[in-house]
C-alpha atoms as a PDB file:
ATOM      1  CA  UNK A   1      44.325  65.097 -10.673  1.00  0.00           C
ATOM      2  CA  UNK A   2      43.692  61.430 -11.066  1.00  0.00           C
ATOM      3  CA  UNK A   3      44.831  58.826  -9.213  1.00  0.00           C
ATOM      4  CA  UNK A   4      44.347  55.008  -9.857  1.00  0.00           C
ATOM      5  CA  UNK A   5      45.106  53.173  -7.006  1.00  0.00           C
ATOM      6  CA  UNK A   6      46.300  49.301  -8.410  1.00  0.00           C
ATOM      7  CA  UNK A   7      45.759  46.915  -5.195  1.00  0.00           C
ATOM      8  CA  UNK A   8      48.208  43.611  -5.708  1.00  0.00           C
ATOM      9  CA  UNK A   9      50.868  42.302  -3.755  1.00  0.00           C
ATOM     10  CA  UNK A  10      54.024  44.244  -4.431  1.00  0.00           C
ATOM     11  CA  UNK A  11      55.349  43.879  -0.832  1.00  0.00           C
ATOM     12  CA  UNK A  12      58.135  41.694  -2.625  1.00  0.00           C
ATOM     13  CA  UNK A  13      58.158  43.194  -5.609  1.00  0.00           C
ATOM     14  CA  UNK A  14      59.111  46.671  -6.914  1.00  0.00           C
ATOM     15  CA  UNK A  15      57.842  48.852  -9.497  1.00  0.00           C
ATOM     16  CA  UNK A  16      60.347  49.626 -12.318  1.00  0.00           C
ATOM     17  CA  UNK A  17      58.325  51.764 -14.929  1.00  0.00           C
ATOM     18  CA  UNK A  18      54.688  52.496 -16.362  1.00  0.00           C
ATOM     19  CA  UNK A  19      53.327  54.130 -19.627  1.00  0.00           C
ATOM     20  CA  UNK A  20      49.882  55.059 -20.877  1.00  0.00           C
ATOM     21  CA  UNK A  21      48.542  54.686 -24.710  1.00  0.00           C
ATOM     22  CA  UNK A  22      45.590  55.435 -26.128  1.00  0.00           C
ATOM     23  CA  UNK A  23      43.168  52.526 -26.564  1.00  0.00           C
ATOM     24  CA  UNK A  24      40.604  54.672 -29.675  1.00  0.00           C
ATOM     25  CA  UNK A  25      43.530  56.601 -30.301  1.00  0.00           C
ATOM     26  CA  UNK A  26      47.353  56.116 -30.729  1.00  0.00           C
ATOM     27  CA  UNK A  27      48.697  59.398 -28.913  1.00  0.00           C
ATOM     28  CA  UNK A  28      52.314  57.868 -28.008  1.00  0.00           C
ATOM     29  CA  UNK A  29      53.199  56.271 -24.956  1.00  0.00           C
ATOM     30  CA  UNK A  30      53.108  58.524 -22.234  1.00  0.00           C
ATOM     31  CA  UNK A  31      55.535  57.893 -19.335  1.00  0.00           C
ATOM     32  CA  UNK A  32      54.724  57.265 -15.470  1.00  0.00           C
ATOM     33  CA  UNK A  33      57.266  57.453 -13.309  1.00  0.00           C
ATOM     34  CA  UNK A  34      56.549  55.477  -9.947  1.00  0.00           C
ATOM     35  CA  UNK A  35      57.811  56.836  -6.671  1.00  0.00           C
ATOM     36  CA  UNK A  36      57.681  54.184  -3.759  1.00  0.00           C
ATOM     37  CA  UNK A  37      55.332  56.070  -1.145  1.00  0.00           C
ATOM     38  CA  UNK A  38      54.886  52.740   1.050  1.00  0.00           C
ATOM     39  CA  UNK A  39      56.278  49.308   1.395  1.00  0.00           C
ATOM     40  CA  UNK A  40      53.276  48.098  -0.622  1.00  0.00           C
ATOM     41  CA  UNK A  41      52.783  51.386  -2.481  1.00  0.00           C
ATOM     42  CA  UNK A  42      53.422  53.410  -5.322  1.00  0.00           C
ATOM     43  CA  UNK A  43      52.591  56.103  -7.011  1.00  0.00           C
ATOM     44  CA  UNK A  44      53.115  58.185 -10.333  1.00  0.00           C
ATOM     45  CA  UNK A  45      52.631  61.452 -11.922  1.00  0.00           C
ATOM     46  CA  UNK A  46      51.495  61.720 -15.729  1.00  0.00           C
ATOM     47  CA  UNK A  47      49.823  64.521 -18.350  1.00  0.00           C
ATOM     48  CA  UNK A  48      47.612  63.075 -20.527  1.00  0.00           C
ATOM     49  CA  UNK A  49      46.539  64.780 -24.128  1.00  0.00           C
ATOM     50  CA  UNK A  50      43.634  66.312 -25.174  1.00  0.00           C
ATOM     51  CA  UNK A  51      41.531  64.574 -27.713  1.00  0.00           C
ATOM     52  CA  UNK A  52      38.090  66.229 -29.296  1.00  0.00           C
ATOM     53  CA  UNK A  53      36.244  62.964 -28.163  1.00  0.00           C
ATOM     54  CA  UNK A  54      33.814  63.090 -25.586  1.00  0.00           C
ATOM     55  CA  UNK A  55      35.315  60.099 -24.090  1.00  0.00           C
ATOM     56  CA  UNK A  56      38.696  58.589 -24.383  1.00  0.00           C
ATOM     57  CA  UNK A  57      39.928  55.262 -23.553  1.00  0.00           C
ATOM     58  CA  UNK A  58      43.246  54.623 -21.608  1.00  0.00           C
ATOM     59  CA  UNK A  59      45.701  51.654 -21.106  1.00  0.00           C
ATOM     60  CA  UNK A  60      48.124  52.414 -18.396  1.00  0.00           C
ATOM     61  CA  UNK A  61      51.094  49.409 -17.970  1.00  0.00           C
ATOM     62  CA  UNK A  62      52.614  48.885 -15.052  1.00  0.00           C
ATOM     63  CA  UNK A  63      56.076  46.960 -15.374  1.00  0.00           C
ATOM     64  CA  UNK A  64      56.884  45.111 -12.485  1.00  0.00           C
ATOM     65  CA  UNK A  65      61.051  44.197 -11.077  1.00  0.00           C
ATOM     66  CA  UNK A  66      59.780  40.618 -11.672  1.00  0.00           C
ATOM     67  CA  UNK A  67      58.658  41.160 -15.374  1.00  0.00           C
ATOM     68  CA  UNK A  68      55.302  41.016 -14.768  1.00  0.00           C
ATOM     69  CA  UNK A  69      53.052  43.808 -16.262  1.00  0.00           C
ATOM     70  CA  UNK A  70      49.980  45.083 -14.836  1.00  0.00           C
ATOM     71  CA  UNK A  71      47.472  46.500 -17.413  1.00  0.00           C
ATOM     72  CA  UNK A  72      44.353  48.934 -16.022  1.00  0.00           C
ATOM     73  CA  UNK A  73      42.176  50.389 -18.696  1.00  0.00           C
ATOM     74  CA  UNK A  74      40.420  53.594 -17.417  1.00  0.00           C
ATOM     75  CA  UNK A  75      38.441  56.086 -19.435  1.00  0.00           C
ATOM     76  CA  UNK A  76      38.331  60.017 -19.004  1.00  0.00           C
ATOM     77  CA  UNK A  77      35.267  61.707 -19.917  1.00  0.00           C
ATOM     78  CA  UNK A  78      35.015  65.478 -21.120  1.00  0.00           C
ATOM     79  CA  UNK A  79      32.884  67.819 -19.698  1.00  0.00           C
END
């Protein structure tokens, strides 16, 4: 499991969708779907591909009721 947690101030603001892409590698935009689990929380479930790199580079969006998007890059790293 991996969770990012994304600290900003949502408290008036909701959370309508998110996807994930590849940054190295296009692998098609993989859906989150947030569930509210506070007033100034959410959170989302996602499957990511496998890739024969050792490391892969992620973009996850964040698309906020206001239509402002939030962008994290994360990596994962095979072991």
């Amino acid at each position: 499991m991996l969770l990012i947690a994304l600290q900003h101030h949502l408290s008036m603001r909701g959370c309508t969708q998110g996807w994930i892409e590849g940054i190295d590698m296009f692998m098609g935009k993989t859906p989150v779907i947030p569930t509210q689990s506070s007033d100034r929380s959410y959170q989302g479930v996602f499957f990511l591909g496998s890739c024969n790199q050792a490391v892969m580079h992620w973009a996850m969006t964040v698309q906020l009721t206001d239509g402002e998007r939030l962008i994290v890059q994360f990596n994962t790293v095979l072991h």
